[in-house]
C-alpha atoms as a PDB file:
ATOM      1  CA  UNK A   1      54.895  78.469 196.692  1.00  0.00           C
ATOM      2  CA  UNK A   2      57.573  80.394 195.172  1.00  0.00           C
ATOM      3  CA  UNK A   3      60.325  78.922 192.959  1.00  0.00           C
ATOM      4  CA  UNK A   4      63.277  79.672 191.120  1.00  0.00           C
ATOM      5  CA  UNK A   5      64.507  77.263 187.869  1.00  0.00           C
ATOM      6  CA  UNK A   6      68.107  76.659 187.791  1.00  0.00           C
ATOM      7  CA  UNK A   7      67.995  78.130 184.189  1.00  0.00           C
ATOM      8  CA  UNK A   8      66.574  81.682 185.512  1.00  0.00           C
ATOM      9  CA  UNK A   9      69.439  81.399 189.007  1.00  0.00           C
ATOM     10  CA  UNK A  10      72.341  81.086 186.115  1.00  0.00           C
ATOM     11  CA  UNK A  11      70.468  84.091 183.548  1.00  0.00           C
ATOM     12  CA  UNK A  12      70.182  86.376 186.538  1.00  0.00           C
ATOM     13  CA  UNK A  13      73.569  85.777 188.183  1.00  0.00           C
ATOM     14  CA  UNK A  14      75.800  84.454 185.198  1.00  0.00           C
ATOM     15  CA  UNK A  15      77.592  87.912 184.713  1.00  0.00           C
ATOM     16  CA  UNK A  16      78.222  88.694 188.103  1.00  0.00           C
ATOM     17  CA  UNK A  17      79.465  86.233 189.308  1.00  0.00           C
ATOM     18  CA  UNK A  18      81.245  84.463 185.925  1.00  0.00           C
ATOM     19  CA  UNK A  19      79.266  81.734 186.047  1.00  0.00           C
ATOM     20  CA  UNK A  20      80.190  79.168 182.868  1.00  0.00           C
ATOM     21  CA  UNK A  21      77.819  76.475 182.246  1.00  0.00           C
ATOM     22  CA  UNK A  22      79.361  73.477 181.797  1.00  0.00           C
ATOM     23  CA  UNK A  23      77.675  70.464 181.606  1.00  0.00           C
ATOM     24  CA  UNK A  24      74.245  68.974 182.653  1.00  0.00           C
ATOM     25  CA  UNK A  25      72.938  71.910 180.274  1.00  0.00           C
ATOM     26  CA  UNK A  26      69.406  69.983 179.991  1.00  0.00           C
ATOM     27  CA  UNK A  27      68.732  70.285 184.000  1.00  0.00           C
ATOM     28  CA  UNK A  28      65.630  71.506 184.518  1.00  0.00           C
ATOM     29  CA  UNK A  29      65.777  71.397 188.287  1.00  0.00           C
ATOM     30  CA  UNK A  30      64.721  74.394 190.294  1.00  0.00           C
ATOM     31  CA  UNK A  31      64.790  75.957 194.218  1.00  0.00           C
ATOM     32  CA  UNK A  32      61.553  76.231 196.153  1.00  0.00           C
ATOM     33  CA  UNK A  33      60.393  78.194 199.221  1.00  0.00           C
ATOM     34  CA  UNK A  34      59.496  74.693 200.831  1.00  0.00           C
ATOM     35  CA  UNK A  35      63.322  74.850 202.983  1.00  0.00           C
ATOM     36  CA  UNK A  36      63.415  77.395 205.654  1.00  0.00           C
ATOM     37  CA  UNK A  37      65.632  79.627 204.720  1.00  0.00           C
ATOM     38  CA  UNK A  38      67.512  80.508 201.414  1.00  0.00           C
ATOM     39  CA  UNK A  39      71.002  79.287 203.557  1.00  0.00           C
ATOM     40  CA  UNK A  40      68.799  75.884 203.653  1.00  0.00           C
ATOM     41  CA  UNK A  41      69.236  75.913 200.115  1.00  0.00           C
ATOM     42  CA  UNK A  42      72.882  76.503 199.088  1.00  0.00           C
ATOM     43  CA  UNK A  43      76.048  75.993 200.715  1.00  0.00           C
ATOM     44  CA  UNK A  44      79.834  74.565 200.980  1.00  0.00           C
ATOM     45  CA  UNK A  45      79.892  70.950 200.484  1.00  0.00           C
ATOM     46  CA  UNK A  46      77.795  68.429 202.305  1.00  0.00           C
ATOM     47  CA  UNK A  47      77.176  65.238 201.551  1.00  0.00           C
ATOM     48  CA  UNK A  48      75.821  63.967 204.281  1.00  0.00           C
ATOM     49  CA  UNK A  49      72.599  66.272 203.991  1.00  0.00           C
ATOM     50  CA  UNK A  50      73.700  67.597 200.524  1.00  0.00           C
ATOM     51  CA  UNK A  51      72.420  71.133 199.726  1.00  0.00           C
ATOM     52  CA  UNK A  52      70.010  71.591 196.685  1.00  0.00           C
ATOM     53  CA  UNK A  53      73.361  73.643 195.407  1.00  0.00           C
ATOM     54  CA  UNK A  54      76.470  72.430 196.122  1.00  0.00           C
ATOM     55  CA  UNK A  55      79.614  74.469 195.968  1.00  0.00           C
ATOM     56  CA  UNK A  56      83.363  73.184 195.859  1.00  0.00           C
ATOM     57  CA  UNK A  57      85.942  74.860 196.421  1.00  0.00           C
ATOM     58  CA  UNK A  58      89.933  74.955 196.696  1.00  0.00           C
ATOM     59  CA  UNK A  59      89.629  73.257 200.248  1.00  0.00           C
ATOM     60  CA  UNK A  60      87.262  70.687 198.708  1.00  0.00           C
ATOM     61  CA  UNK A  61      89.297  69.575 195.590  1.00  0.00           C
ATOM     62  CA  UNK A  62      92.354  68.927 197.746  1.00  0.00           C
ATOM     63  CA  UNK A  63      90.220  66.003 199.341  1.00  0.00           C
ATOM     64  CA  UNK A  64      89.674  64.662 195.854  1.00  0.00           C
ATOM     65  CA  UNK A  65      92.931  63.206 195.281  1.00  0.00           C
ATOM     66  CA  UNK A  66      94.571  60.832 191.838  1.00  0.00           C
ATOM     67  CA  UNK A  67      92.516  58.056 192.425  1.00  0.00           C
ATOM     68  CA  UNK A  68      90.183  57.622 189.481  1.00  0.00           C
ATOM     69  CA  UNK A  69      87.948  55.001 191.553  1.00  0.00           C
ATOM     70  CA  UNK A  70      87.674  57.871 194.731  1.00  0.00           C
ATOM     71  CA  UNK A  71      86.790  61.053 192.197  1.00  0.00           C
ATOM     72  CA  UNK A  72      84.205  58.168 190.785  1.00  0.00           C
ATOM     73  CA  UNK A  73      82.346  57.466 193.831  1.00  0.00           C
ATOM     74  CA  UNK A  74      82.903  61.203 195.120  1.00  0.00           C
ATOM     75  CA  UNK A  75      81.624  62.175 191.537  1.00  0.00           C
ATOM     76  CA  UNK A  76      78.528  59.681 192.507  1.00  0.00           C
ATOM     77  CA  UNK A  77      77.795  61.169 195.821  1.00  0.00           C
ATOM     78  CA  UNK A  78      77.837  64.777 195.215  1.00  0.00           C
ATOM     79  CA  UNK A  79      75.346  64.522 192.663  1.00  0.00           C
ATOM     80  CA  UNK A  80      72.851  63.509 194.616  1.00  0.00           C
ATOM     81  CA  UNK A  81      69.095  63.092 193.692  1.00  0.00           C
ATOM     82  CA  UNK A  82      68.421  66.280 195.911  1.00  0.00           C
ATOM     83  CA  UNK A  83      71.103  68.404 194.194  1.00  0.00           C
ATOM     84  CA  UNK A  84      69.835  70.697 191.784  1.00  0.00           C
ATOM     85  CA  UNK A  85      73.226  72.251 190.845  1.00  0.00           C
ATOM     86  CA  UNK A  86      76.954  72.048 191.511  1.00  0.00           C
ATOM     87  CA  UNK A  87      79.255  75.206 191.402  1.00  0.00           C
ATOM     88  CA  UNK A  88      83.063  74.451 191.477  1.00  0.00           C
ATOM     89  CA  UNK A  89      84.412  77.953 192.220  1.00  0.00           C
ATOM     90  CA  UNK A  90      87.827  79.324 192.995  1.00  0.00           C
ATOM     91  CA  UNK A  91      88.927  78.872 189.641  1.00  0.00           C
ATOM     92  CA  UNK A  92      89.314  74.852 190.264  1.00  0.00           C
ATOM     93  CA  UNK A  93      88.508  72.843 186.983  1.00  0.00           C
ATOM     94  CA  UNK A  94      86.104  69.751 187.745  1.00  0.00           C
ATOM     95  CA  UNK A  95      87.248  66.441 186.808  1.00  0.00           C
ATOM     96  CA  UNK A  96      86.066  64.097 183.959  1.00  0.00           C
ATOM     97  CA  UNK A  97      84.460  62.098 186.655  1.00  0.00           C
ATOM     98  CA  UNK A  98      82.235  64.968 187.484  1.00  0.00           C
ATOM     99  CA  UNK A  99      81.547  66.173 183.872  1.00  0.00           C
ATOM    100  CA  UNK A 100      80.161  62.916 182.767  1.00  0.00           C
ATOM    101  CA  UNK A 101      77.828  62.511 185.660  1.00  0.00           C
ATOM    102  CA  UNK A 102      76.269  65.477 185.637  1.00  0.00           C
ATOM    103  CA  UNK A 103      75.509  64.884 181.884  1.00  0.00           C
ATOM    104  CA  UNK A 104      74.282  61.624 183.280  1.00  0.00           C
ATOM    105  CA  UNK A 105      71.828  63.168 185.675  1.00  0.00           C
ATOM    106  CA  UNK A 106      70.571  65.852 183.983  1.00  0.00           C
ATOM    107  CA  UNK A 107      72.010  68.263 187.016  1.00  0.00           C
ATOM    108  CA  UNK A 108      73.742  71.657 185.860  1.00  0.00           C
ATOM    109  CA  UNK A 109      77.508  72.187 186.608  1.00  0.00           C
ATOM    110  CA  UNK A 110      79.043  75.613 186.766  1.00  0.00           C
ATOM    111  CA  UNK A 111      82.152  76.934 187.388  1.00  0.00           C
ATOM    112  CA  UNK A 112      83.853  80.400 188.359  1.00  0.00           C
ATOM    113  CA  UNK A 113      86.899  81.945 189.354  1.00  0.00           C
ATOM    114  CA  UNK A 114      85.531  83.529 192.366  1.00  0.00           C
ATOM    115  CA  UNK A 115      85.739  82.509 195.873  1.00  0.00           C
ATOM    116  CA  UNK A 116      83.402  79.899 197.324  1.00  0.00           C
ATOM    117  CA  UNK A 117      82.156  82.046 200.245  1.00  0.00           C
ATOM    118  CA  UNK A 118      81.542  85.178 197.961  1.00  0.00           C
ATOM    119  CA  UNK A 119      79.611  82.919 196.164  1.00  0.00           C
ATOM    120  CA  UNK A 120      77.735  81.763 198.340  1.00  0.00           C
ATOM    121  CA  UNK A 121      76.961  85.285 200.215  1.00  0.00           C
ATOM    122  CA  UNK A 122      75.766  86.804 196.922  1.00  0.00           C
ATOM    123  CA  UNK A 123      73.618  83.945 195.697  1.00  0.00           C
ATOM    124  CA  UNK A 124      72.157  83.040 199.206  1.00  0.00           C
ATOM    125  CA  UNK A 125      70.776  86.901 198.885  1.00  0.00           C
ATOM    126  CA  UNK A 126      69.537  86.867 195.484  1.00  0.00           C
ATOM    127  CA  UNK A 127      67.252  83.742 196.587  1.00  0.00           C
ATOM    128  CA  UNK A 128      65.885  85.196 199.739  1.00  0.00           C
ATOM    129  CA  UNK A 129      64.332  87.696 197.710  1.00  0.00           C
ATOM    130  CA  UNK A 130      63.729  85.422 194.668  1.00  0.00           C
ATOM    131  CA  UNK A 131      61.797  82.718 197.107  1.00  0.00           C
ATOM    132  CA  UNK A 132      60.303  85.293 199.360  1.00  0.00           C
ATOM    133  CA  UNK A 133      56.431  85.780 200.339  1.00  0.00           C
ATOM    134  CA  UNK A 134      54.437  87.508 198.003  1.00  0.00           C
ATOM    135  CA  UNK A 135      51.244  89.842 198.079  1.00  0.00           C
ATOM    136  CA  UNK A 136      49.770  92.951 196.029  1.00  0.00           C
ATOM    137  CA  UNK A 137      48.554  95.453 198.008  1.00  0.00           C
ATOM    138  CA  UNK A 138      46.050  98.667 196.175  1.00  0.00           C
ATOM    139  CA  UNK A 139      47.788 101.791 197.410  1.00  0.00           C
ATOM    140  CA  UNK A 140      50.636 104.862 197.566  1.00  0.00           C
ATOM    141  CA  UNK A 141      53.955 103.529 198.549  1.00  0.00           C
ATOM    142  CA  UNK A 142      56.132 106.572 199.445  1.00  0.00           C
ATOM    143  CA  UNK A 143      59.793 107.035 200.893  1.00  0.00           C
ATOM    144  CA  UNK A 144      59.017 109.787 203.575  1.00  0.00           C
ATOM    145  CA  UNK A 145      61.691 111.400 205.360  1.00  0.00           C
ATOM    146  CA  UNK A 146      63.747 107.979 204.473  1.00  0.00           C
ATOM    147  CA  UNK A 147      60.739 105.531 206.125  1.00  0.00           C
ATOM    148  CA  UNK A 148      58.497 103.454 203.881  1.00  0.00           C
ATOM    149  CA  UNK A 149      55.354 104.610 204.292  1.00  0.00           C
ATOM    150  CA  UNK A 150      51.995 103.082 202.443  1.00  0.00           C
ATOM    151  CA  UNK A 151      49.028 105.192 201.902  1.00  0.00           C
ATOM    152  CA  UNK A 152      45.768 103.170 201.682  1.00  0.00           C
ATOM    153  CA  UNK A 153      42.246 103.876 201.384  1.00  0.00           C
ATOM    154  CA  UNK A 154      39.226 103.708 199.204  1.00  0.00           C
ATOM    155  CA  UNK A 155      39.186 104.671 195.683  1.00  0.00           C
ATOM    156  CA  UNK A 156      38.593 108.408 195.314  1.00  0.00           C
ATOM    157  CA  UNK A 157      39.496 109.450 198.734  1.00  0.00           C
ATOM    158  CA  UNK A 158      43.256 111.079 197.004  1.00  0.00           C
ATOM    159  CA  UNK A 159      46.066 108.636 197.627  1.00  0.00           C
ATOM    160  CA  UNK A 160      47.313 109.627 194.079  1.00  0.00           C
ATOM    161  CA  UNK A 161      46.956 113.715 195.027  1.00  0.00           C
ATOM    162  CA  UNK A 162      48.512 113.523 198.302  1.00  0.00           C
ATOM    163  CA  UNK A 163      51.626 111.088 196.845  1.00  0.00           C
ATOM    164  CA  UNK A 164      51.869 113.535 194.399  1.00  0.00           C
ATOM    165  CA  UNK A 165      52.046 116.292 197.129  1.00  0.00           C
ATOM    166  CA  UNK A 166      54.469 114.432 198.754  1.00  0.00           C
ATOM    167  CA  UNK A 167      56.826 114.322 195.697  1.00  0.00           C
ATOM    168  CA  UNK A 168      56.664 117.962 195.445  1.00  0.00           C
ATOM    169  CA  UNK A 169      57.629 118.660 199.030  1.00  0.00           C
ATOM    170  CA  UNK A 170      61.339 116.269 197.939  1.00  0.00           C
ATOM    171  CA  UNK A 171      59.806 112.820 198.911  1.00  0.00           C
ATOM    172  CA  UNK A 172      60.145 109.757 196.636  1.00  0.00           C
ATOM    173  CA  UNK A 173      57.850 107.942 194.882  1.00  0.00           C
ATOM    174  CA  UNK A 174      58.246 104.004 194.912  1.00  0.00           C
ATOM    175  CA  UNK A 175      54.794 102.498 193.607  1.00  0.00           C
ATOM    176  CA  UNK A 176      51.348 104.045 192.592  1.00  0.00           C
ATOM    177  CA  UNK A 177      47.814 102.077 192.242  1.00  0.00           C
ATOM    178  CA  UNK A 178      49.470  98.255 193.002  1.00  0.00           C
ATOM    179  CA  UNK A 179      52.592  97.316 195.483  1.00  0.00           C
ATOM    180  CA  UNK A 180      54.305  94.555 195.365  1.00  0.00           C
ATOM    181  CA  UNK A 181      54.894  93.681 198.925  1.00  0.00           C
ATOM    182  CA  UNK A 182      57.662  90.425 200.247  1.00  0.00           C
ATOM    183  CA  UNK A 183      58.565  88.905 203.233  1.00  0.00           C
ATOM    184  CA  UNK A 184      62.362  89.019 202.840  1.00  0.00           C
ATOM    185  CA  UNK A 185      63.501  88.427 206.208  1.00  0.00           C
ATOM    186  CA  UNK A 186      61.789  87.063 209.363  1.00  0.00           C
ATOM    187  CA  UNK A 187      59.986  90.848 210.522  1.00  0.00           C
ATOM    188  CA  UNK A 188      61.090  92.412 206.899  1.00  0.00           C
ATOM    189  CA  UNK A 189      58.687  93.779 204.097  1.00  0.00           C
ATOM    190  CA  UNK A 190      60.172  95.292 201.187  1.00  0.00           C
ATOM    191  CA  UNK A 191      57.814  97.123 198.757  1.00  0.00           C
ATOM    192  CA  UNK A 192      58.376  97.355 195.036  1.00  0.00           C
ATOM    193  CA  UNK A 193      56.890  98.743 192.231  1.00  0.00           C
ATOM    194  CA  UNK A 194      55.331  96.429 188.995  1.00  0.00           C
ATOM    195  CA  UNK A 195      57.696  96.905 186.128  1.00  0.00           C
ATOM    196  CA  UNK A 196      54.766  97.761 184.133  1.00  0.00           C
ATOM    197  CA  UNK A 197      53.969 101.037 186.354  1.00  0.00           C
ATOM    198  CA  UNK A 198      57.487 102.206 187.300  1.00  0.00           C
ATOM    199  CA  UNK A 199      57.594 106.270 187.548  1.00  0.00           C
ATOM    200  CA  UNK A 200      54.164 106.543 187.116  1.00  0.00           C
ATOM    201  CA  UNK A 201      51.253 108.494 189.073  1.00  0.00           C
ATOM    202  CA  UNK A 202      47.804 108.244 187.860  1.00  0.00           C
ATOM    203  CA  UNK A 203      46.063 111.635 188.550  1.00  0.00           C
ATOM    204  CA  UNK A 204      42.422 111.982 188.214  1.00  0.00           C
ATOM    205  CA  UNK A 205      41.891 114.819 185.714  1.00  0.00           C
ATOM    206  CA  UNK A 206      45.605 114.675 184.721  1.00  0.00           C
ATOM    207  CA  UNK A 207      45.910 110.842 183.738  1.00  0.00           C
ATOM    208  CA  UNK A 208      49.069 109.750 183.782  1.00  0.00           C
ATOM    209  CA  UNK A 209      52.057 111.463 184.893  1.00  0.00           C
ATOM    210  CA  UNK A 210      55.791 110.371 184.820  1.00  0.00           C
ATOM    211  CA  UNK A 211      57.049 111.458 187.844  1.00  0.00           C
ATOM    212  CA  UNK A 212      60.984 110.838 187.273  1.00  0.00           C
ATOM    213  CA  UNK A 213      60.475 112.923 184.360  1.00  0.00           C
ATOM    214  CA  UNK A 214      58.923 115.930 185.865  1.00  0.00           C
ATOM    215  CA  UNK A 215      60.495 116.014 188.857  1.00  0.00           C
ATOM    216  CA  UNK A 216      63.660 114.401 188.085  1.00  0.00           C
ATOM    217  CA  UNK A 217      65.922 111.401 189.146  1.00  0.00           C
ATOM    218  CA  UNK A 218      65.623 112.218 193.229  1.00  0.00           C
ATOM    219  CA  UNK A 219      61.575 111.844 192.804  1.00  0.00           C
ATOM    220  CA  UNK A 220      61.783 107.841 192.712  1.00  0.00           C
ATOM    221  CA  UNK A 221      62.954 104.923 194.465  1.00  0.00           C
ATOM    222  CA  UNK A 222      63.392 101.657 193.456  1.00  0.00           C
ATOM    223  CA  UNK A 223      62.132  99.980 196.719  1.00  0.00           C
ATOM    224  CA  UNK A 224      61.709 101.013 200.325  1.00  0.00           C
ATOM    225  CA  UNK A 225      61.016  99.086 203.658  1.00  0.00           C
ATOM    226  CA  UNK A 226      57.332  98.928 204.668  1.00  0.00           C
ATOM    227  CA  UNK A 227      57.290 100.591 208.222  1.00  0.00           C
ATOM    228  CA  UNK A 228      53.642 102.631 208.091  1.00  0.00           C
ATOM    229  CA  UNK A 229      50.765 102.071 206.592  1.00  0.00           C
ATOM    230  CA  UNK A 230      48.754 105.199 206.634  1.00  0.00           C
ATOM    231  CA  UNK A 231      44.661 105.120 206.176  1.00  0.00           C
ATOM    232  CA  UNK A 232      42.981 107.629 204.430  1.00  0.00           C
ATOM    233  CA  UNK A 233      39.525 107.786 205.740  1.00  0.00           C
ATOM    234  CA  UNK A 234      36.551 109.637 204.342  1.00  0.00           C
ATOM    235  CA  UNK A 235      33.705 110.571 207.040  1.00  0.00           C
ATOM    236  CA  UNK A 236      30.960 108.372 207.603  1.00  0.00           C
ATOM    237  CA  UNK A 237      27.703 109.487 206.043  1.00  0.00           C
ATOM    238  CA  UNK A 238      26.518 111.087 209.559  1.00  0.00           C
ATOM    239  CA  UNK A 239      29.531 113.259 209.257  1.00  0.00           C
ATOM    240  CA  UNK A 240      30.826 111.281 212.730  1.00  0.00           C
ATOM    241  CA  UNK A 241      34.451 110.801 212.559  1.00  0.00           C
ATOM    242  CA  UNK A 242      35.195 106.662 213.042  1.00  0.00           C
ATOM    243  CA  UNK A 243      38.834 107.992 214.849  1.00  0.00           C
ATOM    244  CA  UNK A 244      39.206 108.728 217.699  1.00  0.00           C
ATOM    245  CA  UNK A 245      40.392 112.244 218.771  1.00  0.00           C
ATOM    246  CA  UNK A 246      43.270 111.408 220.630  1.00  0.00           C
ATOM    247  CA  UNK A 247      43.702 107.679 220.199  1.00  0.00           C
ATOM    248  CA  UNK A 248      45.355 105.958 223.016  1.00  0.00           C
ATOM    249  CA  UNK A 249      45.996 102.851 221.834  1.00  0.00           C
ATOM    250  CA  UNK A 250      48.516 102.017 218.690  1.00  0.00           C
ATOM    251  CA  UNK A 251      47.250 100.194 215.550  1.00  0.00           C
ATOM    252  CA  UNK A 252      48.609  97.889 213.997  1.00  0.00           C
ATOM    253  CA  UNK A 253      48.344  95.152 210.820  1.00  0.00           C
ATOM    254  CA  UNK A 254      49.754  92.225 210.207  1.00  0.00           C
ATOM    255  CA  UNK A 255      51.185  91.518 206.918  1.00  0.00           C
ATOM    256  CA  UNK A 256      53.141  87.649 206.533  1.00  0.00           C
ATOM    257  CA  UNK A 257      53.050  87.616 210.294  1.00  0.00           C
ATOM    258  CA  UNK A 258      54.598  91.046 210.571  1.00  0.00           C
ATOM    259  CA  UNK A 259      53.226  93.624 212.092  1.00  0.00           C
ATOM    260  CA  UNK A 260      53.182  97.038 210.567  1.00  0.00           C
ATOM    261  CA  UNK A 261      51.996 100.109 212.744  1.00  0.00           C
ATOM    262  CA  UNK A 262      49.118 101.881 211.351  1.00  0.00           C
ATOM    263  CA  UNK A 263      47.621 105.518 211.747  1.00  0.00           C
ATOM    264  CA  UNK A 264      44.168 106.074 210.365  1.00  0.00           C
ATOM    265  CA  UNK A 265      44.190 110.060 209.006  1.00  0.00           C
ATOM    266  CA  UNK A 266      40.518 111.576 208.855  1.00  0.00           C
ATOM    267  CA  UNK A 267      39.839 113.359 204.775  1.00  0.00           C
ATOM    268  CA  UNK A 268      37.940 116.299 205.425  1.00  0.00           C
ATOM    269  CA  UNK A 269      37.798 119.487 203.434  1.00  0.00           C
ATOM    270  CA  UNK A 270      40.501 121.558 204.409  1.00  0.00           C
ATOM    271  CA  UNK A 271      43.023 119.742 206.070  1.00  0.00           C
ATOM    272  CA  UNK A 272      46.810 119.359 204.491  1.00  0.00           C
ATOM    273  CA  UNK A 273      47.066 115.525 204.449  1.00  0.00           C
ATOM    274  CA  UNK A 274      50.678 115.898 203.351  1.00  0.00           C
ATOM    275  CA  UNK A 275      51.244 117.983 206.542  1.00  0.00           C
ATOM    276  CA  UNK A 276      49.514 115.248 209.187  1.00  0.00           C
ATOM    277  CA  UNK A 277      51.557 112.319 206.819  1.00  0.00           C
ATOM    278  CA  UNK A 278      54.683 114.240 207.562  1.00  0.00           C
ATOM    279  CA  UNK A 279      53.493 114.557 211.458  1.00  0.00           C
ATOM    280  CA  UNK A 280      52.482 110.823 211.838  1.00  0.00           C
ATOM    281  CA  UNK A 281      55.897 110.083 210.053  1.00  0.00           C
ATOM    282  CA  UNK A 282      57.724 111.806 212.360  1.00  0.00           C
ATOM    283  CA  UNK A 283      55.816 111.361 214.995  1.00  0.00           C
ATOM    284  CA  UNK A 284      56.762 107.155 214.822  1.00  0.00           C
ATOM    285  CA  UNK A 285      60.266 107.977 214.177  1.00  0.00           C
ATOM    286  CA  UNK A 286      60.345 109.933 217.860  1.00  0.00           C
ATOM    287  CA  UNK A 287      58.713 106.619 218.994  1.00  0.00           C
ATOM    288  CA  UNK A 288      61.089 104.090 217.598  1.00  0.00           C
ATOM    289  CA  UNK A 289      63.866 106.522 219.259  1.00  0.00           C
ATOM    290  CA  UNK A 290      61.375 105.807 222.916  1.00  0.00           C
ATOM    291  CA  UNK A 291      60.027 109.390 222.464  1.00  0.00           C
ATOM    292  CA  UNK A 292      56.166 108.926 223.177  1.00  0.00           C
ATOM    293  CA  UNK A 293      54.153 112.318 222.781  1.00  0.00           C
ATOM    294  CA  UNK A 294      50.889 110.394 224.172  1.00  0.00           C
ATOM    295  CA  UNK A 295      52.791 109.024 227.101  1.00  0.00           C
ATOM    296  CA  UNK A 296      54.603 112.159 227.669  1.00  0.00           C
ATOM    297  CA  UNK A 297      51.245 114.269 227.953  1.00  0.00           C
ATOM    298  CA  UNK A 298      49.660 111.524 229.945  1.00  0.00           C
ATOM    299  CA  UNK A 299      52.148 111.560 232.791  1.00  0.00           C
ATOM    300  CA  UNK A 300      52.174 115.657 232.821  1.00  0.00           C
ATOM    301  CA  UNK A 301      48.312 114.966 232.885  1.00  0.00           C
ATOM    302  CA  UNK A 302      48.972 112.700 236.445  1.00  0.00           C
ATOM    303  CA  UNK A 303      51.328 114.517 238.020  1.00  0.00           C
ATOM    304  CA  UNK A 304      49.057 117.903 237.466  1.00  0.00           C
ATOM    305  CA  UNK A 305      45.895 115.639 239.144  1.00  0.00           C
ATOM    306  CA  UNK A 306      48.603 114.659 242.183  1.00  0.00           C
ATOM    307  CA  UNK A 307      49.738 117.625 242.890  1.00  0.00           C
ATOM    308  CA  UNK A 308      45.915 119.384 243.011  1.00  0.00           C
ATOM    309  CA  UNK A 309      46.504 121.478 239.885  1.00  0.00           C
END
């Protein structure tokens, strides 16, 4: 279960979005993946099924009014034992009344001079990703011809070699050897590369090679959409091919419940893998326009057999 401490939500948004800490400094509160969405998680006030983050804004304080007794019990009720945090935004200052109970219970209080909606938009997007599904995957994740393509396969069958031929043909690099893969959106993976190996291409014979610096700032990405998967596949040891010739049916894997299309690509001595990944690539993109090469052959094939010829 992923989660995100109040602490690390203020340290990785605090200068965008001018967020001063106010009181309830010693909150050690945090959001977890257990709602169902991020915009489960964070919203405009409620009290009546209070969000794990509140926000106030200029709408909001107008209902607060002079009465020391009302801001009291409002104080009371907005932090809540299921509030993790309270944002008063729009520039508003929070009363005393609010101050002191968040010191009370331990819940952090922040306040900016942005809007209440903008911050809502940008924070309910920083935890979709922060919460999101997580999973490593061994592979090649490349940006080819702008689709996020990830090249799998055993060790030694030349995922490294043929990324690396991909780079040199002006494709981008995004992750080599590990992929870190999340489930940001209900049929949305987004593939990122460890900190630890960002830029780099391990090449056997040539170790390690940084491929920003070689090739230059176009030669990486920072993160891509997972829309292939592409299999490298040595032969069997009967020298059989496992693939079909002309495979009829699509494959597919699943990956958080989404499914990915897949295209298994044969190694063999001789054959341009960089030129079949650039095929298969383009290839899908035809499909997801309702271009079907397959389909269109087929139906020449039965209209050829109708017709006697």
């Amino acid at each position: 279960m992923s989660q995100v401490n109040i602490a690390r939500l203020h340290e990785d948004n605090g200068s965008a979005l001018s967020l001063e800490w106010v009181a309830g400094r010693d909150g050690d509160g945090a959001l977890r993946s257990e709602a169902a969405s991020a915009a489960a998680l964070i919203g405009h006030l409620n009290l009546t099924h209070p969000n794990a983050v509140q926000v106030l804004g200029a709408f909001e304080a107008e209902l607060l009014g002079a009465d020391t007794a009302a801001r009291t019990a409002f104080a009371a009720r907005l932090f809540h034992a299921s509030t993790q945090a309270v944002v008063v935004a729009d520039g508003i200052a929070p009363t005393d009344e609010m101050l002191r109970r968040a010191n009370e219970s331990h819940t952090p209080l922040f306040v900016t001079r942005l809007g209440a909606a903008e911050v809502i938009e940008k924070l309910t997007r920083y935890l979709v990703k922060a919460l999101a599904e997580r999973t490593e995957r061994h592979g090649v994740f490349m940006d080819v011809l702008g689709l996020g393509v990830l090249i799998t396969g055993e060790s030694g069958v030349g995922k490294s070699e043929l990324g690396l031929e991909l780079i040199s043909r002006g494709h981008g690099l995004v992750a080599d050897d590990v992929v870190e893969i999340a489930h940001i959106a209900a049929n949305t993976l987004e593939g990122r590369c460890p900190p630890m190996l960002k830029d780099f291409i391990e090449v056997r014979g040539l170790g390690l090679l940084n491929m920003r610096t070689i090739f230059g700032e176009t030669a990486v990405r920072r993160k891509m959409k997972l829309k292939l998967i592409a299999h490298l596949e040595k032969p069997s040891q009967g020298g059989q091919d496992s693939v079909g010739r002309l495979p009829l049916s699509e494959l597919s894997e699943e990956i958080f419940g989404v499914t990915v299309r897949k295209v298994i690509i044969p190694v063999a001595a001789g054959r341009n893998l960089a030129v079949l990944l650039e095929a298969a690539v383009r290839n899908y993109i035809l499909q997801l326009r309702g271009v079907d090469s397959t389909a269109e052959f087929l139906q020449r094939q039965r209209l050829a057999l109708k017709n006697g010829r």
